[in-house]
N, C-alpha and C. Protein backbone atom coordinates (compact mmCIF):
# COMPACT_ATOMS: atom_id res chain seq x y z
N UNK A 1 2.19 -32.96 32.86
CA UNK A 1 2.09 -31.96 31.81
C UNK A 1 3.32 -32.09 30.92
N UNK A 2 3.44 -32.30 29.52
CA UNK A 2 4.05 -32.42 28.63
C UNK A 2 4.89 -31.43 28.27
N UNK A 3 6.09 -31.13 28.43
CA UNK A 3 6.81 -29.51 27.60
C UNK A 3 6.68 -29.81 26.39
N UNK A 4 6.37 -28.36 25.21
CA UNK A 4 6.65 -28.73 24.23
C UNK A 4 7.74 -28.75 23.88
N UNK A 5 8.50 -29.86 22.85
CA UNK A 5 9.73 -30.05 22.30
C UNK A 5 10.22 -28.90 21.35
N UNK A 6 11.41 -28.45 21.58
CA UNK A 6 12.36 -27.85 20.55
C UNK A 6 11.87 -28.11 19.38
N UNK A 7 12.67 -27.51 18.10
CA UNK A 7 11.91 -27.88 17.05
C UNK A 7 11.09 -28.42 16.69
N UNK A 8 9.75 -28.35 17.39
CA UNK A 8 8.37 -29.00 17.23
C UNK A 8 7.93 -28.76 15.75
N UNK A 9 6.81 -29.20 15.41
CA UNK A 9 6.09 -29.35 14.19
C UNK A 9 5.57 -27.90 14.07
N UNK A 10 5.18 -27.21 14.80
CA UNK A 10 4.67 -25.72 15.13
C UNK A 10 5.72 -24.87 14.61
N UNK A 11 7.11 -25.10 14.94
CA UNK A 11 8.09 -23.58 14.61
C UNK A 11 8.73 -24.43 13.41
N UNK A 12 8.55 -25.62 12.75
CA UNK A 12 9.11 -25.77 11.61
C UNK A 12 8.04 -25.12 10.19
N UNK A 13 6.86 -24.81 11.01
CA UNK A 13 6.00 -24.69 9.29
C UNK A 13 5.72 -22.91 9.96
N UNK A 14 6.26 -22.78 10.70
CA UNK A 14 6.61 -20.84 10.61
C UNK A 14 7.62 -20.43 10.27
N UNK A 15 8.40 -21.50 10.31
CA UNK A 15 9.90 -20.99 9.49
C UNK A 15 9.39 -20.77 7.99
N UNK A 16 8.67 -21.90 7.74
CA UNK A 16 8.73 -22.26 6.42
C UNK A 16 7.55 -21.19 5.66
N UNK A 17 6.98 -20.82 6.86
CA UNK A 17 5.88 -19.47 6.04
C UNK A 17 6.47 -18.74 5.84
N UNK A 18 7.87 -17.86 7.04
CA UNK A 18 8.32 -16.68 7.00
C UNK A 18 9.19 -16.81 5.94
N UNK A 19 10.39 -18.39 5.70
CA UNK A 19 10.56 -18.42 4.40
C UNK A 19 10.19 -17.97 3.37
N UNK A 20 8.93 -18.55 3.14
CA UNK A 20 7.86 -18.08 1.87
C UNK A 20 7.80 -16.76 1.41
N UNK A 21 7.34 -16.45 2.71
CA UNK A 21 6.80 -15.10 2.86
C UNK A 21 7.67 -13.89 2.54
N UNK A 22 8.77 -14.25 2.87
CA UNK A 22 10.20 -13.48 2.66
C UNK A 22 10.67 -13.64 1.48
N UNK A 23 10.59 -14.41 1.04
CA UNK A 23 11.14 -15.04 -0.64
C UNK A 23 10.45 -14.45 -1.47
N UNK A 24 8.98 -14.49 -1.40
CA UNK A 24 7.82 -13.70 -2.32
C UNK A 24 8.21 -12.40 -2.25
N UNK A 25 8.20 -11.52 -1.13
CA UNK A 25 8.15 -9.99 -1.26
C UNK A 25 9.95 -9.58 -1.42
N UNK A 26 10.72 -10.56 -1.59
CA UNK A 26 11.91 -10.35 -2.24
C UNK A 26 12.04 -10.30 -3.82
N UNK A 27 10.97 -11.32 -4.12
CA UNK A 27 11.11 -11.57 -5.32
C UNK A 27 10.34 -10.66 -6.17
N UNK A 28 8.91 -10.43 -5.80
CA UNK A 28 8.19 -9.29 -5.59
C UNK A 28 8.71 -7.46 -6.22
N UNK A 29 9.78 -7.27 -5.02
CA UNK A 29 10.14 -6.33 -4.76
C UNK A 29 11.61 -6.33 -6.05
N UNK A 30 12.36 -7.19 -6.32
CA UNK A 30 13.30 -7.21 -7.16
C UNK A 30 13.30 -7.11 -8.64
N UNK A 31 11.57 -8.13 -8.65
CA UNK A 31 11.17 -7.44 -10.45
C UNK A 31 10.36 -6.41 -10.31
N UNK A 32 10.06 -5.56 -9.41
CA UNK A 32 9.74 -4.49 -9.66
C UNK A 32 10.40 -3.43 -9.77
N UNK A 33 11.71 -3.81 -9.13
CA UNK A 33 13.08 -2.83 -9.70
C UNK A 33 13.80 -3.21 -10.99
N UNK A 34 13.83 -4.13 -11.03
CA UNK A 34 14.24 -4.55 -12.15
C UNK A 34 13.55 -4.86 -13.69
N UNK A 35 12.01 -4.34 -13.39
CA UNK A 35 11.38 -3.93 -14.96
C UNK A 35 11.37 -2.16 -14.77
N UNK A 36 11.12 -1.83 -13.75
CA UNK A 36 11.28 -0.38 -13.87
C UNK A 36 12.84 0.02 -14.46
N UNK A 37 13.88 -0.41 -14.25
CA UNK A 37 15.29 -0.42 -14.90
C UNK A 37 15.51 -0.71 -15.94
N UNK A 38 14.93 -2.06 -16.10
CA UNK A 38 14.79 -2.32 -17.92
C UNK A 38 13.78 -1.32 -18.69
N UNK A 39 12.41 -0.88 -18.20
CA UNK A 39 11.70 -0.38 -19.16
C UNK A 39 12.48 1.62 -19.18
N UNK A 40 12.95 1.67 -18.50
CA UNK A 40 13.54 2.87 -18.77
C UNK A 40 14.34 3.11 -19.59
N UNK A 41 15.69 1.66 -19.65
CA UNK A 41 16.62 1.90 -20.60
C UNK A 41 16.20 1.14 -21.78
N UNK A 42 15.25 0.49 -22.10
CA UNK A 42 14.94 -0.18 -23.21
C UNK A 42 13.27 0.23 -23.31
N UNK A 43 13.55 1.22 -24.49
CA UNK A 43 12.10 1.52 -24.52
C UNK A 43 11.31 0.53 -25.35
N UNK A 44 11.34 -0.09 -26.10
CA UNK A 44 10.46 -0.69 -26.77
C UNK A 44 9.54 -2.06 -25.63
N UNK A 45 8.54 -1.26 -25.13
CA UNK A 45 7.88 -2.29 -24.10
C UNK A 45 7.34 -2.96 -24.35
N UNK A 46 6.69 -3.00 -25.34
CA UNK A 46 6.27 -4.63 -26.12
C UNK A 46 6.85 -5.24 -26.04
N UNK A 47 8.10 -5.32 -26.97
CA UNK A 47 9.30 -6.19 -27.22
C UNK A 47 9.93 -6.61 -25.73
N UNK A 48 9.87 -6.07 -24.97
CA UNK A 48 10.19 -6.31 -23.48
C UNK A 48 9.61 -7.41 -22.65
N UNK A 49 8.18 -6.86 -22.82
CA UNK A 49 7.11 -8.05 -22.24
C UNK A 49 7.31 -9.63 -23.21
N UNK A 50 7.47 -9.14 -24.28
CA UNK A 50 7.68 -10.75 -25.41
C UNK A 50 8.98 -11.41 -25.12
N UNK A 51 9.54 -10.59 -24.72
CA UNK A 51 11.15 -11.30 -24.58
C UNK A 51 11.26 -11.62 -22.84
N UNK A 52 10.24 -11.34 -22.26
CA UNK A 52 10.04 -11.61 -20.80
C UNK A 52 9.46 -13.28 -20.65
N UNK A 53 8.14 -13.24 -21.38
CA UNK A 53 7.35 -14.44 -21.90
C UNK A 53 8.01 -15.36 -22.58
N UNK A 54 8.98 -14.96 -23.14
CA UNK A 54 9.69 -15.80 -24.42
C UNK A 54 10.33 -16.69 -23.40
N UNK A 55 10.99 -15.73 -22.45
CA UNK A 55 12.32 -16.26 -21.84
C UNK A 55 11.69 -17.39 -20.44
N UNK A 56 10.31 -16.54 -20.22
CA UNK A 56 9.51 -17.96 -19.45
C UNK A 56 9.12 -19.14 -19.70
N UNK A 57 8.73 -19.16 -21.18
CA UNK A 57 8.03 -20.15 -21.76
C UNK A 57 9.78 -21.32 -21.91
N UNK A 58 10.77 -20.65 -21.92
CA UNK A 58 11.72 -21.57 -22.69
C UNK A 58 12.63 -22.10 -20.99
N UNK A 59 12.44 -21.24 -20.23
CA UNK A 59 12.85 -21.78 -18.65
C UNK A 59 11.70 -23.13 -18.55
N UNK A 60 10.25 -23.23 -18.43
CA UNK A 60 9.30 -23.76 -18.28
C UNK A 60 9.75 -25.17 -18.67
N UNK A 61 10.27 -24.87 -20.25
CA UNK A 61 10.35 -26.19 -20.85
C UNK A 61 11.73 -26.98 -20.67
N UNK A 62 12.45 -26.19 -20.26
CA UNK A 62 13.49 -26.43 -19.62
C UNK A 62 14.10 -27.23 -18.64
N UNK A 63 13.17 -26.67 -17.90
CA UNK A 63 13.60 -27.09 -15.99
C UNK A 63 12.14 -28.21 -15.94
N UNK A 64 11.17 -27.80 -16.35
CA UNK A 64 9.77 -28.44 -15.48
C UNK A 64 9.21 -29.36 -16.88
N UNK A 65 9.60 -30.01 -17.52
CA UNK A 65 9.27 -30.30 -18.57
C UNK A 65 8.37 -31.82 -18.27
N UNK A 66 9.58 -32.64 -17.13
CA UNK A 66 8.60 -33.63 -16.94
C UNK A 66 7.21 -33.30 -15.77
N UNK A 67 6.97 -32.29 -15.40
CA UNK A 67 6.02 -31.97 -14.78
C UNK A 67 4.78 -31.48 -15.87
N UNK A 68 5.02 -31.18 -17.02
CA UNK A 68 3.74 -30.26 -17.55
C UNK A 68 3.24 -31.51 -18.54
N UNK A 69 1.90 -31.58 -18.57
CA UNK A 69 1.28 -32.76 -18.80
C UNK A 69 -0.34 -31.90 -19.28
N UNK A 70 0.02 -32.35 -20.86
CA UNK A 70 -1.46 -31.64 -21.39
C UNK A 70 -2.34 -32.78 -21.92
N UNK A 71 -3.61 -32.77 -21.24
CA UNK A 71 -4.26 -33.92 -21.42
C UNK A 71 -4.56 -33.79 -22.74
N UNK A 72 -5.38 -33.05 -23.49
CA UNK A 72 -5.50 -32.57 -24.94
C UNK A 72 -5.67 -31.20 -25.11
N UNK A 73 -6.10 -31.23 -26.77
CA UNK A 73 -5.94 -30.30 -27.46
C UNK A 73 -6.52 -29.01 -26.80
N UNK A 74 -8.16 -29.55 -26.38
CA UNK A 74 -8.93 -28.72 -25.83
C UNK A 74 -8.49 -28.11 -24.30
N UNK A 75 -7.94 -28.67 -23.56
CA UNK A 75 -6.60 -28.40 -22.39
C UNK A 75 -6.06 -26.80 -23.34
N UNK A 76 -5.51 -27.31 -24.71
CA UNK A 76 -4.36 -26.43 -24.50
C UNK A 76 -5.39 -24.93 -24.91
N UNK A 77 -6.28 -25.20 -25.74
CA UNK A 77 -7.09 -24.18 -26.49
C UNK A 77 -7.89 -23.32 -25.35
N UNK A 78 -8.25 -24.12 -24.31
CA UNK A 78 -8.87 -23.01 -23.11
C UNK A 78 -7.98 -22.90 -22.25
N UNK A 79 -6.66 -23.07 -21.85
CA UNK A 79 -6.00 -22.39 -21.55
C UNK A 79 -5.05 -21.27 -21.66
N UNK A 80 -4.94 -21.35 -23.57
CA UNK A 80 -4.98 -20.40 -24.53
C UNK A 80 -5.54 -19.01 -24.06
N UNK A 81 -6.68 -19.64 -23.95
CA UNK A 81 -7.57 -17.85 -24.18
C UNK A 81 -6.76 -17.08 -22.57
N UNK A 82 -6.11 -17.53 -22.02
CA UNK A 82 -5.55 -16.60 -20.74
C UNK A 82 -4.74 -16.12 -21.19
N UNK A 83 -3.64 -15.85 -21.84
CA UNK A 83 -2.43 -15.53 -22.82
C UNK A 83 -2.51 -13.85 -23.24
N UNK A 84 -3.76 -13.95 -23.80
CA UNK A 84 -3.70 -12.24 -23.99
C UNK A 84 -4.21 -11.35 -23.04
N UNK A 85 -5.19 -12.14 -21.95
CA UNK A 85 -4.94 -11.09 -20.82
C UNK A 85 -3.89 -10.66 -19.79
N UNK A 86 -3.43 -11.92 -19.44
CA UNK A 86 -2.06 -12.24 -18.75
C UNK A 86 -0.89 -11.45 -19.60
N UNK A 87 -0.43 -11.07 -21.05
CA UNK A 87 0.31 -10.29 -21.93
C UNK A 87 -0.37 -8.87 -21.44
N UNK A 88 -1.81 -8.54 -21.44
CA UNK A 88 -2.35 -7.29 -21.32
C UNK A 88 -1.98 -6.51 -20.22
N UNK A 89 -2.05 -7.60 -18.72
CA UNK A 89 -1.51 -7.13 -17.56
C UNK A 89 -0.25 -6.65 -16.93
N UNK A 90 0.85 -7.35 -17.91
CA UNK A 90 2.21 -7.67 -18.26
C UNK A 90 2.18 -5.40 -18.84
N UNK A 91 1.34 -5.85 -19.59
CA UNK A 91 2.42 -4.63 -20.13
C UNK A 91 1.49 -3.04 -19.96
N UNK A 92 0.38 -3.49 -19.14
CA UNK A 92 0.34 -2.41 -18.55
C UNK A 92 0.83 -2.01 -17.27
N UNK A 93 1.45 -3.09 -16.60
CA UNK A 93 2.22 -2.74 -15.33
C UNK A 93 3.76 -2.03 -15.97
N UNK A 94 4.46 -2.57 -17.03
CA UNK A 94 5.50 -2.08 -17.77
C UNK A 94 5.37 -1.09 -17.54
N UNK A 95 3.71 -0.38 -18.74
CA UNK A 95 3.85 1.30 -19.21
C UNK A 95 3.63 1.46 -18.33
N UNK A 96 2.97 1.44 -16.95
CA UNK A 96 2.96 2.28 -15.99
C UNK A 96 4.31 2.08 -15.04
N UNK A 97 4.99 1.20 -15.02
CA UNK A 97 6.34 1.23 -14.77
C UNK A 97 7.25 2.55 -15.50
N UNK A 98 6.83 2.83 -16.88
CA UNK A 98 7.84 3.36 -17.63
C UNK A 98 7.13 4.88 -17.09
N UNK A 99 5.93 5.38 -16.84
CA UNK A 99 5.42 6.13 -16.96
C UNK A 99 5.21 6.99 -15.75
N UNK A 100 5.53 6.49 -14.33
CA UNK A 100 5.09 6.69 -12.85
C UNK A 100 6.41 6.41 -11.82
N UNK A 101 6.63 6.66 -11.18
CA UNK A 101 7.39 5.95 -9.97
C UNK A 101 6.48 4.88 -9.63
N UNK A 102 7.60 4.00 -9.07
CA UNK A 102 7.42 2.94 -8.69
C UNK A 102 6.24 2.76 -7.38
N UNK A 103 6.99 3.97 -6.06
CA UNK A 103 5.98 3.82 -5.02
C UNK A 103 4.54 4.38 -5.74
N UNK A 104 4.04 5.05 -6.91
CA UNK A 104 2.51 5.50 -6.97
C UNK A 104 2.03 4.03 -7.50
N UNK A 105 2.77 3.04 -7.99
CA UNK A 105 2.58 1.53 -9.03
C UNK A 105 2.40 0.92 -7.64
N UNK A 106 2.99 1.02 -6.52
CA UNK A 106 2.36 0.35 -5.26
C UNK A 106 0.97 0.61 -4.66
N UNK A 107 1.41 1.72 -4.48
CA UNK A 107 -0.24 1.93 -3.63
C UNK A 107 -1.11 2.35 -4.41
N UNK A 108 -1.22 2.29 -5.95
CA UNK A 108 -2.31 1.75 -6.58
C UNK A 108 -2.59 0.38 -6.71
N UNK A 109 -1.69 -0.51 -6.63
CA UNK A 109 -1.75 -2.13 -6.92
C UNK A 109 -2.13 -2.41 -5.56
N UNK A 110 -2.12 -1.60 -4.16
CA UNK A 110 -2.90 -2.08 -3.25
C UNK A 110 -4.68 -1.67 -3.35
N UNK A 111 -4.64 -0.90 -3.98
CA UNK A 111 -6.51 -1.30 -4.12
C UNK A 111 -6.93 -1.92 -5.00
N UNK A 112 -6.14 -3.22 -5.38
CA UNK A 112 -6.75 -4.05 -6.52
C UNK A 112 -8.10 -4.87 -5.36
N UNK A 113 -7.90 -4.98 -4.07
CA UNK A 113 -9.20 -5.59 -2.90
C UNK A 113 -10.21 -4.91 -3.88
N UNK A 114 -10.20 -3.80 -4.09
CA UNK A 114 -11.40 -2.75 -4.36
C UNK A 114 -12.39 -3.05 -5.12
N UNK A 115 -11.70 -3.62 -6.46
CA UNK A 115 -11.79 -4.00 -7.80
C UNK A 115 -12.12 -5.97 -7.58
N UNK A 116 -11.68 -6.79 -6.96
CA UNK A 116 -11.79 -7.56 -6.74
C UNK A 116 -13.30 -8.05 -5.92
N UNK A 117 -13.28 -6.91 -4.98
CA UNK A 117 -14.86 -6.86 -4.21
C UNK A 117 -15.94 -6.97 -5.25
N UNK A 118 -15.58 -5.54 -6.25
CA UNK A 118 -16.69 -5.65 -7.18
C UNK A 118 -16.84 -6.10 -8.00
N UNK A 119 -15.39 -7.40 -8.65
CA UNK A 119 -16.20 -8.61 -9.49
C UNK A 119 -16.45 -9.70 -8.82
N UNK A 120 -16.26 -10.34 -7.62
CA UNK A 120 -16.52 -10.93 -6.72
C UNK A 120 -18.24 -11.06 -6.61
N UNK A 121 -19.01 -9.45 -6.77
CA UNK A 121 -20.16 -9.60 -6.27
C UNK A 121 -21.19 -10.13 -7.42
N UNK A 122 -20.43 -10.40 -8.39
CA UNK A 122 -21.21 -10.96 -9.66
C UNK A 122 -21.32 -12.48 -9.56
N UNK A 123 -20.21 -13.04 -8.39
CA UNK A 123 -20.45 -14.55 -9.04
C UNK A 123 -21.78 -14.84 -8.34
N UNK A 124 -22.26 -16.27 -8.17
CA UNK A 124 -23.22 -16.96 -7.82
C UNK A 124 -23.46 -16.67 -6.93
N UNK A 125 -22.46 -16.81 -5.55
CA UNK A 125 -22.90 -16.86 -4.55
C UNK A 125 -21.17 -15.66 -4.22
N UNK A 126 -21.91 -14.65 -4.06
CA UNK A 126 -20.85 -13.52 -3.87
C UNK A 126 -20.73 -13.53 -2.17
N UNK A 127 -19.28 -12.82 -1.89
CA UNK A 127 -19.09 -13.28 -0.45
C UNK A 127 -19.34 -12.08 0.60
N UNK A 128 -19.91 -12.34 1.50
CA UNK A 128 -20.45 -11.14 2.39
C UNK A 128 -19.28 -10.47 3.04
N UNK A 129 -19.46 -9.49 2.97
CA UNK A 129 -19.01 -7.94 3.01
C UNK A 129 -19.52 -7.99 4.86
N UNK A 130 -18.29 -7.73 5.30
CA UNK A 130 -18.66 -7.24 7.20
C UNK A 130 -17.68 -6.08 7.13
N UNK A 131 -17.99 -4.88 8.35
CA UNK A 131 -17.67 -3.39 8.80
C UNK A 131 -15.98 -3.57 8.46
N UNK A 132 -15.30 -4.79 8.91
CA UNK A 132 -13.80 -5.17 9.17
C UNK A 132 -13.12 -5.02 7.51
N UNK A 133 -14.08 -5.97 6.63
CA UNK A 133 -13.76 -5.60 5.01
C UNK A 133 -13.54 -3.87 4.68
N UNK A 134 -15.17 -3.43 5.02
CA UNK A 134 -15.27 -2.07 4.46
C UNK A 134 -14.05 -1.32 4.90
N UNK A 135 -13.81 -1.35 6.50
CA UNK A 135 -13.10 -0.94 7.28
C UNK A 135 -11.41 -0.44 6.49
N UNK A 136 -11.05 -1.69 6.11
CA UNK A 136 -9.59 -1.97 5.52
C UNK A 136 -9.37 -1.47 4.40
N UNK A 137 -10.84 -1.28 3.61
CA UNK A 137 -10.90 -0.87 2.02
C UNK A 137 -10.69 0.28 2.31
N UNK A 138 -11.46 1.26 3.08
CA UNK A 138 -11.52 2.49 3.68
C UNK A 138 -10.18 3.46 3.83
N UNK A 139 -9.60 2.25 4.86
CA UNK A 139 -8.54 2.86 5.35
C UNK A 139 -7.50 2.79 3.92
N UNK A 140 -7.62 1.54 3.21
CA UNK A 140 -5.99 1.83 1.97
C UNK A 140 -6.72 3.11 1.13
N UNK A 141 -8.26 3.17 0.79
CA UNK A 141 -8.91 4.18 0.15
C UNK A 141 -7.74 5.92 0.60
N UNK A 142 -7.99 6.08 1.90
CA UNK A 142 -7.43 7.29 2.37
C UNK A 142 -6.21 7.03 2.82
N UNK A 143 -5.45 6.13 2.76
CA UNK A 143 -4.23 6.51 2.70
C UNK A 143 -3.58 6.65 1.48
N UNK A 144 -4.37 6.03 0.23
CA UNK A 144 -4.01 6.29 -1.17
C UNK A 144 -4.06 7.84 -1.74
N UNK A 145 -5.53 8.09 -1.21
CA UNK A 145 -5.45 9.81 -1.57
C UNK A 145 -4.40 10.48 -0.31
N UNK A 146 -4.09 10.15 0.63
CA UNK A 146 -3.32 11.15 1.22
C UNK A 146 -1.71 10.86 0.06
N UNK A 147 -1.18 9.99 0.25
CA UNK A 147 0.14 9.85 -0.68
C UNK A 147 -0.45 10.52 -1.88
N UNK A 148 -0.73 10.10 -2.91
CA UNK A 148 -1.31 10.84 -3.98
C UNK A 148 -1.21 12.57 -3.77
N UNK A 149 -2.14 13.07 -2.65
CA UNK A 149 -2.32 14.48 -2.85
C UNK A 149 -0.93 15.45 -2.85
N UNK A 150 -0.20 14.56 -2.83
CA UNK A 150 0.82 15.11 -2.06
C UNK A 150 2.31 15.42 -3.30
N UNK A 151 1.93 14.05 -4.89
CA UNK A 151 2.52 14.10 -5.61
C UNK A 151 2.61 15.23 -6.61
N UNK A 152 3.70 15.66 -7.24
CA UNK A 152 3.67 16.79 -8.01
C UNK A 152 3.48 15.55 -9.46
N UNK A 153 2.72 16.73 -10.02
CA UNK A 153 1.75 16.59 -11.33
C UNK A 153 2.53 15.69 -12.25
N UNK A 154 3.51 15.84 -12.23
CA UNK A 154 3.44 15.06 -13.41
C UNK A 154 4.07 13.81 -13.31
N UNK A 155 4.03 13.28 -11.96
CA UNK A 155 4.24 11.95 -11.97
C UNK A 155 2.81 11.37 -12.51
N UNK A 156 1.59 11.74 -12.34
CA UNK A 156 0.61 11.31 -12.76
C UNK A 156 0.01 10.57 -14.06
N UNK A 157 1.29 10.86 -14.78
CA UNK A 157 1.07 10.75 -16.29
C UNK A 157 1.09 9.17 -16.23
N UNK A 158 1.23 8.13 -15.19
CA UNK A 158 1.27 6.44 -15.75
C UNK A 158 -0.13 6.26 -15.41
N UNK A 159 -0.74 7.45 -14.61
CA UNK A 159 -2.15 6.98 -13.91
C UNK A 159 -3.08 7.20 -15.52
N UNK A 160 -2.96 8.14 -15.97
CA UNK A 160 -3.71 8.75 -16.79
C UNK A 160 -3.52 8.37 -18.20
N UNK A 161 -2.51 7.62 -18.62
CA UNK A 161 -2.23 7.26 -19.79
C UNK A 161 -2.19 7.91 -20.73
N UNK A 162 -1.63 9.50 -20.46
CA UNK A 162 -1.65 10.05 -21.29
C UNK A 162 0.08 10.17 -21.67
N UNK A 163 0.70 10.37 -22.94
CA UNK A 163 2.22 10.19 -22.30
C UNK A 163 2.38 11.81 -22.39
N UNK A 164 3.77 11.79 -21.36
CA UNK A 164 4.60 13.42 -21.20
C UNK A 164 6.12 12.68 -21.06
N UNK A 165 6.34 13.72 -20.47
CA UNK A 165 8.00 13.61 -19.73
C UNK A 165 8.09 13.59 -18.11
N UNK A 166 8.77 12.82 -17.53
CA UNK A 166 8.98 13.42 -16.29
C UNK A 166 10.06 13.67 -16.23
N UNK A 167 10.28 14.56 -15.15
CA UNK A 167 11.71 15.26 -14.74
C UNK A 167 12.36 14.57 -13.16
């Protein structure tokens, strides 16, 4: 019977997940403090999101330049059309950054499953739904309204898009 070896092939690509994994919800977690900080002290949130994009597009060309490779025109023109939704998403996470605490911008961005289920069921071959799915939807469902019920009113104002003040 064989022992397995020390640094085997097994605990080098769990390092390298928990790496990952740790790096993402750092990184994650840091621009989400750090646009909630900017969009507070710099109100103009347009100009925020453009100077966010600006400052990506010019890192991009920067650092990864010999990596980006556009076969043609038509390359660039349908990848174009993603630009203003990707800007749209950008800056409604902003105003609701500027507009909500941060934890209600979480555990609404955890029932995006919700929303995902139900454009999911449009494609061709939509993917089956078992008790374990419903189950999980269920459970973030009621733990969303329990946090929620619990908030005073007028944090509500990033949900509702209506603007006020908060205190």
């Amino acid at each position: 019977m064989a022992s397995p070896r020390v640094g085997s092939r097994g605990d080098k690509e769990a390092s390298e997940i928990l790496l990952s994994v740790s790096s993402w919800c750092l990184c994650s977690v840091g621009m989400m403090v750090f646009n909630k900080l900017s969009v507070v002290h710099f109100p103009a949130v347009c100009f925020l999101v453009a100077l966010q994009m600006a400052f990506c597009c010019v890192a991009l060309l920067c650092f990864a330049w010999r990596w980006i490779h556009i076969g043609s025109i038509r390359d660039v023109l349908r990848w174009s059309m993603v630009t203003p939704f990707f800007s749209g998403m950008l800056l409604t996470s902003m105003l609701a950054l500027k507009n909500a605490p941060m934890s209600l911008v979480v555990v609404l961005r955890c029932l995006s499953p919700v929303a995902g289920l139900v454009v999911e069921s449009f494609y061709p071959r939509p993917i089956q739904v078992n008790a374990g799915m419903l189950g999980s939807i269920f459970l973030m469902l009621a733990g969303s309204t329990l946090y929620a019920s619990r908030m005073p009113h007028q944090h509500f104002v990033g949900v509702s898009g209506a603007q006020g003040t908060m205190e």
